[in-house]
Protein backbone atom coordinates (compact mmCIF):
# COMPACT_ATOMS: atom_id res chain seq x y z
CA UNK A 1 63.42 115.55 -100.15
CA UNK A 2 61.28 112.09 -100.22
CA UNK A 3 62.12 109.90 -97.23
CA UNK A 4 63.84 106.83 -98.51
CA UNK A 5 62.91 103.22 -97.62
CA UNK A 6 64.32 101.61 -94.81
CA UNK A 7 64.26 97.58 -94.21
CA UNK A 8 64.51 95.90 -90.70
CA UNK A 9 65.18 92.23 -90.92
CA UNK A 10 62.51 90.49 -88.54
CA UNK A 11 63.32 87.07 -89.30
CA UNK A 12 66.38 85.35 -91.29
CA UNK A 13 66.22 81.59 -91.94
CA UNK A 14 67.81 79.64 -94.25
CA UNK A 15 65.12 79.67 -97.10
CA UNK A 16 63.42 82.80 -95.69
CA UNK A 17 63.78 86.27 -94.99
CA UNK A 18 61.14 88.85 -93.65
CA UNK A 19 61.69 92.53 -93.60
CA UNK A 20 59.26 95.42 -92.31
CA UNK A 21 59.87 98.21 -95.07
CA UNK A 22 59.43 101.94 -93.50
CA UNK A 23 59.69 105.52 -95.10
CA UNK A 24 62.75 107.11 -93.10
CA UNK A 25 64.22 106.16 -89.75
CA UNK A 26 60.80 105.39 -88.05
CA UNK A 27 58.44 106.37 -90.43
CA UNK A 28 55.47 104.78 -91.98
CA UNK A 29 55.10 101.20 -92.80
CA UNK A 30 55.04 100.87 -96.19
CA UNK A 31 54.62 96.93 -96.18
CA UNK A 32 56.68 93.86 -95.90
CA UNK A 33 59.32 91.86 -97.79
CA UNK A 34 58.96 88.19 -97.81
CA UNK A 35 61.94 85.87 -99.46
CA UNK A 36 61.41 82.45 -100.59
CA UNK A 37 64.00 80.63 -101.30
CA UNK A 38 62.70 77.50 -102.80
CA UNK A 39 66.05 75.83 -103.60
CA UNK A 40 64.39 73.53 -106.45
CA UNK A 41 64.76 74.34 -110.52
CA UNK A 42 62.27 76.99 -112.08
CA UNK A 43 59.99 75.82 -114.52
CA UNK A 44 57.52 77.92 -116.90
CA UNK A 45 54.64 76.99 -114.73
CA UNK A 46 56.10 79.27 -111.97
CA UNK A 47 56.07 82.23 -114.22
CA UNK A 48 52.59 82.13 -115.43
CA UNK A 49 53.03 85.43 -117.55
CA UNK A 50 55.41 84.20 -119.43
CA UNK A 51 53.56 80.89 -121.06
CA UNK A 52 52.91 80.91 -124.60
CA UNK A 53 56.52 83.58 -125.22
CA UNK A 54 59.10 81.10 -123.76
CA UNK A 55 59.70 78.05 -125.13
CA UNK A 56 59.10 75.26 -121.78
CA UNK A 57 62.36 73.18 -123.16
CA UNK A 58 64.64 75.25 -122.66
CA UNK A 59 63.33 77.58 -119.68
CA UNK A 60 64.75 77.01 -116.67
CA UNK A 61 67.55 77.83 -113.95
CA UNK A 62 69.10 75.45 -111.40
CA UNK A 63 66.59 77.52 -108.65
CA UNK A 64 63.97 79.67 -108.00
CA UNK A 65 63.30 82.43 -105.45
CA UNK A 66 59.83 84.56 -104.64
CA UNK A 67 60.14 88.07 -103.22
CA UNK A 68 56.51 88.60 -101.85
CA UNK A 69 55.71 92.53 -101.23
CA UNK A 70 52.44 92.04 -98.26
CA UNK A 71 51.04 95.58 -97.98
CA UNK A 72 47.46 96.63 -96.84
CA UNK A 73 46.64 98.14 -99.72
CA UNK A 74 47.87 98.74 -103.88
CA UNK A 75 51.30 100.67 -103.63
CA UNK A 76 51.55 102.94 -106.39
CA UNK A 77 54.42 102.67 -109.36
CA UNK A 78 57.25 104.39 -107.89
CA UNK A 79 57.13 102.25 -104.91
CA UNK A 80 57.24 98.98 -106.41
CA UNK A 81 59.77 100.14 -108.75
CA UNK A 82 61.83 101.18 -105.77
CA UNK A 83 61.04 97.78 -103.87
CA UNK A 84 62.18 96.23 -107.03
CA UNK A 85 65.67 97.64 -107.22
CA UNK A 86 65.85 96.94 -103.18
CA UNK A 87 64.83 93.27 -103.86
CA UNK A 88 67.22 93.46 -107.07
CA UNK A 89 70.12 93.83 -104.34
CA UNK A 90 69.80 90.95 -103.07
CA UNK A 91 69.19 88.60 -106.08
CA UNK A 92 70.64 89.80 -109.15
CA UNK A 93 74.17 88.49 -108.96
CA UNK A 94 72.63 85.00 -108.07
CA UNK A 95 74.12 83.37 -111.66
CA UNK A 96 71.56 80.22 -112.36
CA UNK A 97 68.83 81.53 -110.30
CA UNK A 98 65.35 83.22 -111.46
CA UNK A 99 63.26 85.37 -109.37
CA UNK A 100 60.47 87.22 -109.61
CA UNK A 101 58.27 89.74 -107.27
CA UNK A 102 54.52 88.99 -106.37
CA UNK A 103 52.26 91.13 -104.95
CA UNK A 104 49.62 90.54 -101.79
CA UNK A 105 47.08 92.63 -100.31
CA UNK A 106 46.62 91.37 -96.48
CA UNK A 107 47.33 92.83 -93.56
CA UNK A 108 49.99 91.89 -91.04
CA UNK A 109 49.54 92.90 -87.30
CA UNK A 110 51.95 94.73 -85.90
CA UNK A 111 51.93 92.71 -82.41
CA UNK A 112 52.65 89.60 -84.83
CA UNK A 113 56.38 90.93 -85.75
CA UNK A 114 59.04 92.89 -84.01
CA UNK A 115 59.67 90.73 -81.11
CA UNK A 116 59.67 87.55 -83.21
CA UNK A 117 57.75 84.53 -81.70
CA UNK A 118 54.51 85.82 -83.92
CA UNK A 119 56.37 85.94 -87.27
CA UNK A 120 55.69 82.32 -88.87
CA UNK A 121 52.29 82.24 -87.69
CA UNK A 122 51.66 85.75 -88.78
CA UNK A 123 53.22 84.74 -92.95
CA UNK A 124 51.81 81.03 -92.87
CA UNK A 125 48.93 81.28 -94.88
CA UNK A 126 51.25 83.57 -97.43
CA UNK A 127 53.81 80.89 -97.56
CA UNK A 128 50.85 78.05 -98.04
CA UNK A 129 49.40 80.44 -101.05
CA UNK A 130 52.70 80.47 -102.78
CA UNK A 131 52.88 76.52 -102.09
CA UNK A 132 56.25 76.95 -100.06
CA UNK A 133 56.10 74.41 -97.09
CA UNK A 134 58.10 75.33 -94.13
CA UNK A 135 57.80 72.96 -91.51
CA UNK A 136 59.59 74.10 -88.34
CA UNK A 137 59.01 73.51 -84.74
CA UNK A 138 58.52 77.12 -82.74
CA UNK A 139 61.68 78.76 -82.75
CA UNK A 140 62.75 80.17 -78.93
CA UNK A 141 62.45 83.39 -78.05
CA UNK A 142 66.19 83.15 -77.49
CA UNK A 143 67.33 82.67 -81.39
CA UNK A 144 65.31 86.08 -81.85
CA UNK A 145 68.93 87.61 -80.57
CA UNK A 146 70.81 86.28 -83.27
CA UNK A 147 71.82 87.38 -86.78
CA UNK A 148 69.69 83.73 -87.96
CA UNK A 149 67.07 81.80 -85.93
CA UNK A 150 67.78 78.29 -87.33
């Protein structure tokens, strides 16, 4: 029997979400599930494979969110299709929203997440890539113990 994947919340804002995705209980790291919540309309522009099939008048939804799967190195089919239907969970029922997973090769140190502090430093230059500008003060140690940090 394959181990299934497992998700551990590290970090819940309200316009982001970060999970460490494992095989099993404590298995493997697989990679890392970063939500962007961008809470402005989606345009064609943001959906690059699409230009040229959709007609820009008309495309569109009241917002847009990016699921960004960070792993160290190319996950094969099966994962991403299973990383799909996990990130499907979570968006799908949102009714004027699109959303679309990205893909990034880098690698995350594991004394940057877990106990929290290290998180936003740790996605930064991820966030910065996908042009999603978070500007937050540290958070304390102390909101680390809560379901949210903000």
């Amino acid at each position: 029997m394959k181990d299934t994947l497992r998700l551990t919340r590290e970090l819940k804002l309200r316009d982001v979400e970060f999970f460490l995705i494992r095989r099993g209980y404590n298995g493997e790291k697989v990679c890392h599930m970063l939500l962007l919540d961008f809470r402005r309309p989606s345009v064609l522009q943001d959906f690059p494979f699409l230009m040229g099939i959709e007609d820009e008048k008309e495309f569109g939804r009241s917002n847009l969110i990016k699921v960004i799967i960070i792993s160290e190195a190319e996950l094969d089919t099966e994962i991403k299709e299973e990383l799909h239907i996990i990130a499907s969970g979570f968006l799908e029922n949102k009714v004027d929203c699109h959303w679309l997973i990205e893909y990034e090769i880098a690698v995350i140190d594991p004394r940057d997440v877990g106990m929290g502090e290290n998180i936003l430093p740790a996605i930064s230059s991820i966030m910065k890539k996908h042009k999603f500008l978070l500007n937050l003060n540290d958070i304390p140690r102390e909101k680390y113990n809560f379901l949210s940090q903000d």
